[in-house]
C-alpha atoms as a PDB file:
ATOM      1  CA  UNK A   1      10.575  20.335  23.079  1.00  0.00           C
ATOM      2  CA  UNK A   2      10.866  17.403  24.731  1.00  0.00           C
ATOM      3  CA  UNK A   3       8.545  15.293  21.795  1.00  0.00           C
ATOM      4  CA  UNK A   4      11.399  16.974  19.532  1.00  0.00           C
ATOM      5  CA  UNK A   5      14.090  15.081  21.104  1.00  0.00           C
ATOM      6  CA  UNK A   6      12.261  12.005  21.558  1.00  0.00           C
ATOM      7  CA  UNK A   7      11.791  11.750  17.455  1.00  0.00           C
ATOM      8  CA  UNK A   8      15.632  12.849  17.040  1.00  0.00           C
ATOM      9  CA  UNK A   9      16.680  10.039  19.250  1.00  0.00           C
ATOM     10  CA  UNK A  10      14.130   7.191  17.135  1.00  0.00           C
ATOM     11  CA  UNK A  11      15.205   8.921  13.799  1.00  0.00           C
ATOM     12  CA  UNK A  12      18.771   8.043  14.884  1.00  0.00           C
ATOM     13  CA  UNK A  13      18.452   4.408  16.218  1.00  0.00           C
ATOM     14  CA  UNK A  14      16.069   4.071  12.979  1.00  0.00           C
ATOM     15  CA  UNK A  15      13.556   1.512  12.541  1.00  0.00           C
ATOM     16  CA  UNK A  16      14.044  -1.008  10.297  1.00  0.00           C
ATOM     17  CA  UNK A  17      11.298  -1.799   8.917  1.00  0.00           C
ATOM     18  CA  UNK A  18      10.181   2.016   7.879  1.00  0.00           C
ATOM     19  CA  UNK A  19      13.151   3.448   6.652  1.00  0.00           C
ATOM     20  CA  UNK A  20      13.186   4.838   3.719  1.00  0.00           C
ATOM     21  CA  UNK A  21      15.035   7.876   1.859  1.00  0.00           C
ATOM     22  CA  UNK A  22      14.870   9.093  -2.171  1.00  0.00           C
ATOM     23  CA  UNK A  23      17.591   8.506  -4.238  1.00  0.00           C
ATOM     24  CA  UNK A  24      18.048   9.885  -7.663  1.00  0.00           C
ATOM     25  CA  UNK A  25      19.941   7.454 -10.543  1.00  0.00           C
ATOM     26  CA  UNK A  26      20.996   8.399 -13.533  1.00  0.00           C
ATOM     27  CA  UNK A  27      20.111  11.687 -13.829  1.00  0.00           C
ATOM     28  CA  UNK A  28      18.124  11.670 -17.379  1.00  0.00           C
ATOM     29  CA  UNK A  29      15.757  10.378 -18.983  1.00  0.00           C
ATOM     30  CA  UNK A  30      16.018   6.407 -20.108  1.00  0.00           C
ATOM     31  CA  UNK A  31      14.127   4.910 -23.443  1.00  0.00           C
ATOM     32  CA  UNK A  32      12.735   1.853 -22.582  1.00  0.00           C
ATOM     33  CA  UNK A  33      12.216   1.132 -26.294  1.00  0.00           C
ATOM     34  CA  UNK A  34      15.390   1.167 -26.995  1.00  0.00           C
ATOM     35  CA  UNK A  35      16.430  -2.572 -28.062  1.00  0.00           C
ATOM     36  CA  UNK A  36      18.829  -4.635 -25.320  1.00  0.00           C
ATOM     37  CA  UNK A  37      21.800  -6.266 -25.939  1.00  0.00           C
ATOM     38  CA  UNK A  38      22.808  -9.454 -23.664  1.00  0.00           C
ATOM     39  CA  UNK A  39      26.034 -10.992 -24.423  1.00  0.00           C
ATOM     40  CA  UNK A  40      26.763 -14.254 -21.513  1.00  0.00           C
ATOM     41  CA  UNK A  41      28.846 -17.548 -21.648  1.00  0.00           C
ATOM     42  CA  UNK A  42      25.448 -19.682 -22.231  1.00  0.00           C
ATOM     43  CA  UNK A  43      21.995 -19.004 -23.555  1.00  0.00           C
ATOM     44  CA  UNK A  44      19.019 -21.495 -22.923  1.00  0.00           C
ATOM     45  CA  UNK A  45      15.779 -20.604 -24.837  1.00  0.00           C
ATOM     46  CA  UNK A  46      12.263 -22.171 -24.149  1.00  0.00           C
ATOM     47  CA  UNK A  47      10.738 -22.779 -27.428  1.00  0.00           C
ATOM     48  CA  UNK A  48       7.279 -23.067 -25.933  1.00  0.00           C
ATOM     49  CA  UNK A  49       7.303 -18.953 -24.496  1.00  0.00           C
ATOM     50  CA  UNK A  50      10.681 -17.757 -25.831  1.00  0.00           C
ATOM     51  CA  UNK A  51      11.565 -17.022 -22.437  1.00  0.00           C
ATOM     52  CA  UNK A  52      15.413 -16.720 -22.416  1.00  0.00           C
ATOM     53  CA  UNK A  53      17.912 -17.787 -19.865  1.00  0.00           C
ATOM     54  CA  UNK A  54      21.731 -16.014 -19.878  1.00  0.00           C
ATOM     55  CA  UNK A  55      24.662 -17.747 -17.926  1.00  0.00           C
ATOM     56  CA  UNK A  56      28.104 -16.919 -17.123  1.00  0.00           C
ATOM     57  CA  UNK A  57      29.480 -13.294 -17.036  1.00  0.00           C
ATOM     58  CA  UNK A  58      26.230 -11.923 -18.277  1.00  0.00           C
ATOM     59  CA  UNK A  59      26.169  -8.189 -19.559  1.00  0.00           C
ATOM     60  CA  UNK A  60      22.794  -6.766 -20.322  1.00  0.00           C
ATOM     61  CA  UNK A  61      22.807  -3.040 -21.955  1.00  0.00           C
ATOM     62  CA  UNK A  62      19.702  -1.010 -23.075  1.00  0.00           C
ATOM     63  CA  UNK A  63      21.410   2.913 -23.771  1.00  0.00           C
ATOM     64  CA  UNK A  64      23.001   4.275 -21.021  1.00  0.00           C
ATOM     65  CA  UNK A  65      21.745   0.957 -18.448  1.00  0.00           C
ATOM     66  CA  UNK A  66      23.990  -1.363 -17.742  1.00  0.00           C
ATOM     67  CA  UNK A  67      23.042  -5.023 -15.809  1.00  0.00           C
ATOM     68  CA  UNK A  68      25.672  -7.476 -15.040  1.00  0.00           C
ATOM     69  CA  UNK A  69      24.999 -10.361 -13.345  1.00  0.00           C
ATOM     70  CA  UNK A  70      25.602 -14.185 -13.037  1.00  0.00           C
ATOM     71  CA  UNK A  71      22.541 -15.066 -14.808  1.00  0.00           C
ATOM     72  CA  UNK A  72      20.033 -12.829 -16.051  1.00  0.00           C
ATOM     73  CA  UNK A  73      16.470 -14.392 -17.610  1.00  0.00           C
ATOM     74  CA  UNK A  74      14.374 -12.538 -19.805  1.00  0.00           C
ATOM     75  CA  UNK A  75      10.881 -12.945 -19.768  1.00  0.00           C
ATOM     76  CA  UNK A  76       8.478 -12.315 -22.787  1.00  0.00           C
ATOM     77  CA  UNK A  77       4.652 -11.861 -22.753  1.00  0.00           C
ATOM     78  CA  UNK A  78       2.748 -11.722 -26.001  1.00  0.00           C
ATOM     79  CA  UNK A  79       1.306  -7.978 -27.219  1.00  0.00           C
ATOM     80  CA  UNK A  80      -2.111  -7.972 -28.342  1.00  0.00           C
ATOM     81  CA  UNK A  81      -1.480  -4.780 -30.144  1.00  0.00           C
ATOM     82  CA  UNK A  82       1.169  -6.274 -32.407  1.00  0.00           C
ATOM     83  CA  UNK A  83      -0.706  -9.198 -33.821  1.00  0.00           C
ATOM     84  CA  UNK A  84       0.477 -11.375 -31.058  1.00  0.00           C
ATOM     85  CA  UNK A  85       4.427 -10.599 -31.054  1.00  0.00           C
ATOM     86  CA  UNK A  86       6.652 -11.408 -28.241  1.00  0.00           C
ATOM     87  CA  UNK A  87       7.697  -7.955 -26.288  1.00  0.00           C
ATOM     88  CA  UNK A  88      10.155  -8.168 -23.481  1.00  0.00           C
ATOM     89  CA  UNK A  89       8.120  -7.754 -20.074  1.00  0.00           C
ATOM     90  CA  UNK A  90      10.420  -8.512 -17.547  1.00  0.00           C
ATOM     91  CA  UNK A  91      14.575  -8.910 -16.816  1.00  0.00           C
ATOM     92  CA  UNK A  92      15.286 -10.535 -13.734  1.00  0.00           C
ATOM     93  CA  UNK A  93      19.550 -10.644 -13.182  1.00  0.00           C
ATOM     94  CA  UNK A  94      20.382 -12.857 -10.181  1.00  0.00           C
ATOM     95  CA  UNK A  95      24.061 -13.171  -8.316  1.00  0.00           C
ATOM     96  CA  UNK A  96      26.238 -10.633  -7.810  1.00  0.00           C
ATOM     97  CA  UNK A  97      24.106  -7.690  -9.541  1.00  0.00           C
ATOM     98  CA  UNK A  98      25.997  -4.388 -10.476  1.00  0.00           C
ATOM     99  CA  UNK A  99      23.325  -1.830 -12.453  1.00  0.00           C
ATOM    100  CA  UNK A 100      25.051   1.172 -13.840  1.00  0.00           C
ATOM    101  CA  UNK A 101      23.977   4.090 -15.395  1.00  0.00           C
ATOM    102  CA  UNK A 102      26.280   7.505 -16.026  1.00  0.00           C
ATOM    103  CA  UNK A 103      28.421   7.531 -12.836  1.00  0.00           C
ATOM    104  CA  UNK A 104      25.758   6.339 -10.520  1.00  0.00           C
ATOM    105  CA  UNK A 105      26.088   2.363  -9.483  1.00  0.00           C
ATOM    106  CA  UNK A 106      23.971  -0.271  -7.511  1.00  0.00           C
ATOM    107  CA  UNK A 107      24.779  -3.578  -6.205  1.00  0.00           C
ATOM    108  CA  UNK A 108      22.656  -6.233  -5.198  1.00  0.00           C
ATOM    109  CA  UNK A 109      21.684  -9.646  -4.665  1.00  0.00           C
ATOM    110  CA  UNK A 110      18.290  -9.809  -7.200  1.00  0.00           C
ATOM    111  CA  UNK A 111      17.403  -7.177  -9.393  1.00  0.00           C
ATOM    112  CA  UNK A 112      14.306  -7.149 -11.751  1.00  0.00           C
ATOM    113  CA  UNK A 113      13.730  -4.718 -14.319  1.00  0.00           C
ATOM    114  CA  UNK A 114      10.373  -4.118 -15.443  1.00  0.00           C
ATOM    115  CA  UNK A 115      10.291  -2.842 -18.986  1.00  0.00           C
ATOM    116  CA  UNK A 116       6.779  -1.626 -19.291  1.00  0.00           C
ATOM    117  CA  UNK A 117       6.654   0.186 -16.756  1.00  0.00           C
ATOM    118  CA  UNK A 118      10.465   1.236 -16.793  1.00  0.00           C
ATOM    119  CA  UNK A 119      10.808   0.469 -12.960  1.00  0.00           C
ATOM    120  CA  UNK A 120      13.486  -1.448 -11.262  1.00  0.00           C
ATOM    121  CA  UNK A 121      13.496  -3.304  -8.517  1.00  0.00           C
ATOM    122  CA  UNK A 122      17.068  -4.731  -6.173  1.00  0.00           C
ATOM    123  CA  UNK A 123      16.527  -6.856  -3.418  1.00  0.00           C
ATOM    124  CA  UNK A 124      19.217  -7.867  -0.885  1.00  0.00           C
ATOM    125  CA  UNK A 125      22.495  -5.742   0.275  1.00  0.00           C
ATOM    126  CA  UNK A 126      21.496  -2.721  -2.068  1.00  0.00           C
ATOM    127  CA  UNK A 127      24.536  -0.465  -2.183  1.00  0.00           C
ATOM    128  CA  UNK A 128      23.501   2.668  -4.385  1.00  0.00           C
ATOM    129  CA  UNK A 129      27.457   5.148  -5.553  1.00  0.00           C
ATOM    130  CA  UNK A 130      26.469   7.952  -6.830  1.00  0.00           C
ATOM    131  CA  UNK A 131      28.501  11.253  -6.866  1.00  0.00           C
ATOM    132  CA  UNK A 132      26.412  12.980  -4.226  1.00  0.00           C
ATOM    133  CA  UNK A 133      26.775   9.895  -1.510  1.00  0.00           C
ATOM    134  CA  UNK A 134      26.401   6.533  -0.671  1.00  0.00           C
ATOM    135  CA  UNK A 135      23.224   4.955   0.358  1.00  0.00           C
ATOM    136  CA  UNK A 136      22.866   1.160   1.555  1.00  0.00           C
ATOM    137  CA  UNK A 137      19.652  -0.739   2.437  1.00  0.00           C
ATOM    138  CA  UNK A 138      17.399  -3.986   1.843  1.00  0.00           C
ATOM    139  CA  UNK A 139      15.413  -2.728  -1.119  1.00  0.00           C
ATOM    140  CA  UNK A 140      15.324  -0.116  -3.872  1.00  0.00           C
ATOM    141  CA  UNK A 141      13.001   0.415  -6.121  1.00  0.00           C
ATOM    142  CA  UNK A 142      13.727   2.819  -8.832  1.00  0.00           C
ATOM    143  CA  UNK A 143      11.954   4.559 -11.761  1.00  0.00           C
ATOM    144  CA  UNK A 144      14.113   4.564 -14.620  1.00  0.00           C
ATOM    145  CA  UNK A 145      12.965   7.220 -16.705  1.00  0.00           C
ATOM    146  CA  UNK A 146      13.067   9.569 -13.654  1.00  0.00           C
ATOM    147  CA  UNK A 147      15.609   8.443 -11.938  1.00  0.00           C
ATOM    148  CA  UNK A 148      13.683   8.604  -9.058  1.00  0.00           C
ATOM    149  CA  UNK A 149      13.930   6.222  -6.297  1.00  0.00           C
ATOM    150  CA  UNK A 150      13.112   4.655  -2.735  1.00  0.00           C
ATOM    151  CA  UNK A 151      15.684   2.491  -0.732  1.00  0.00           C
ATOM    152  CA  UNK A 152      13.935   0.837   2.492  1.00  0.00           C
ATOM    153  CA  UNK A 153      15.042  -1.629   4.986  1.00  0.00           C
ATOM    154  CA  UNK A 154      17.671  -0.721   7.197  1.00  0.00           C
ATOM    155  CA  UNK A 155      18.587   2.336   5.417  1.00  0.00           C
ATOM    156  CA  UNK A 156      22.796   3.261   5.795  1.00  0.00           C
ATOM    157  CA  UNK A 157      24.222   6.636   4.201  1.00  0.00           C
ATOM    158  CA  UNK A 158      26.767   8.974   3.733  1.00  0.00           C
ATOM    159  CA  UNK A 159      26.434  12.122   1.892  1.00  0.00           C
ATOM    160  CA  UNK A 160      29.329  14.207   0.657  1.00  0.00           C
ATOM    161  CA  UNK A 161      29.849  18.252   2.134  1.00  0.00           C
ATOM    162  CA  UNK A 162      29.457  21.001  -0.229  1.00  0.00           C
ATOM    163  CA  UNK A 163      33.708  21.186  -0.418  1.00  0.00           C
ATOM    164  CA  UNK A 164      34.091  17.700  -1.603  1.00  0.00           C
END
């Protein structure tokens, strides 16, 4: 009994660097096929990798995902399969992130989206809405065609009663 208390009284001082809880975002399935729209103050290209840089007010949206962010760069990497064409491999949205997808919302510092394997990653202040709670940590990472997801760090929640 007493080993029982012991574990209550760790689990509620938490440790920082092994907390971790699921989250679920979204709710649905997301296509990562689907094509993305940016639309920003500024674009900067680099005509040696196409590699695309977005500035100002930047809103990225691929079907029900939504990225806005101070600057967002979008990284290609060349497809064998397609005779060499340009697919997008990674989006990487930095400053003031907000990712939102049906009613659920994240904030955070970084965020990278990797398209291939339709997982996202937010680093720094992570601040996860969704209509079942709030959850706050250090770092998600995040499945998007699940919905599934881990938030570690210093993990910070509230979760709404049954009434609510």
């Amino acid at each position: 009994m007493r080993q029982f208390f012991i574990a209550i009284f760790l689990m509620a001082i938490g440790l920082p660097a092994q907390s971790q809880t699921q989250v679920g975002f979204g709710g649905t399935p997301h296509d990562s096929s689907a094509p993305i729209e940016v639309v920003s103050d500024s674009l900067e290209v680099d005509d040696t990798n196409g590699n695309a840089i977005f500035r100002g007010n930047v809103i990225a949206v691929q079907g029900d995902l939504r990225i806005s962010a101070a600057e967002i760069h979008v990284l290609y990497q060349t497809n064998a399969e397609t005779d060499g064409q340009n697919d997008i491999d990674q989006v990487q949205a930095l400053g003031g992130v907000l990712i939102t997808r049906g009613v659920d919302a994240a904030e955070a510092e970084t965020a990278t989206y990797f398209v291939a394997r339709n997982e996202m990653e937010m680093v720094g202040n992570v601040l996860v809405s969704q209509q079942s709670g709030v959850i706050a940590g250090e770092r998600m990472l995040l499945d998007i065609a699940t919905g599934q997801g881990t938030v570690d760090g210093r993990v910070r929640t509230t979760l709404q009663g049954a009434n609510q």
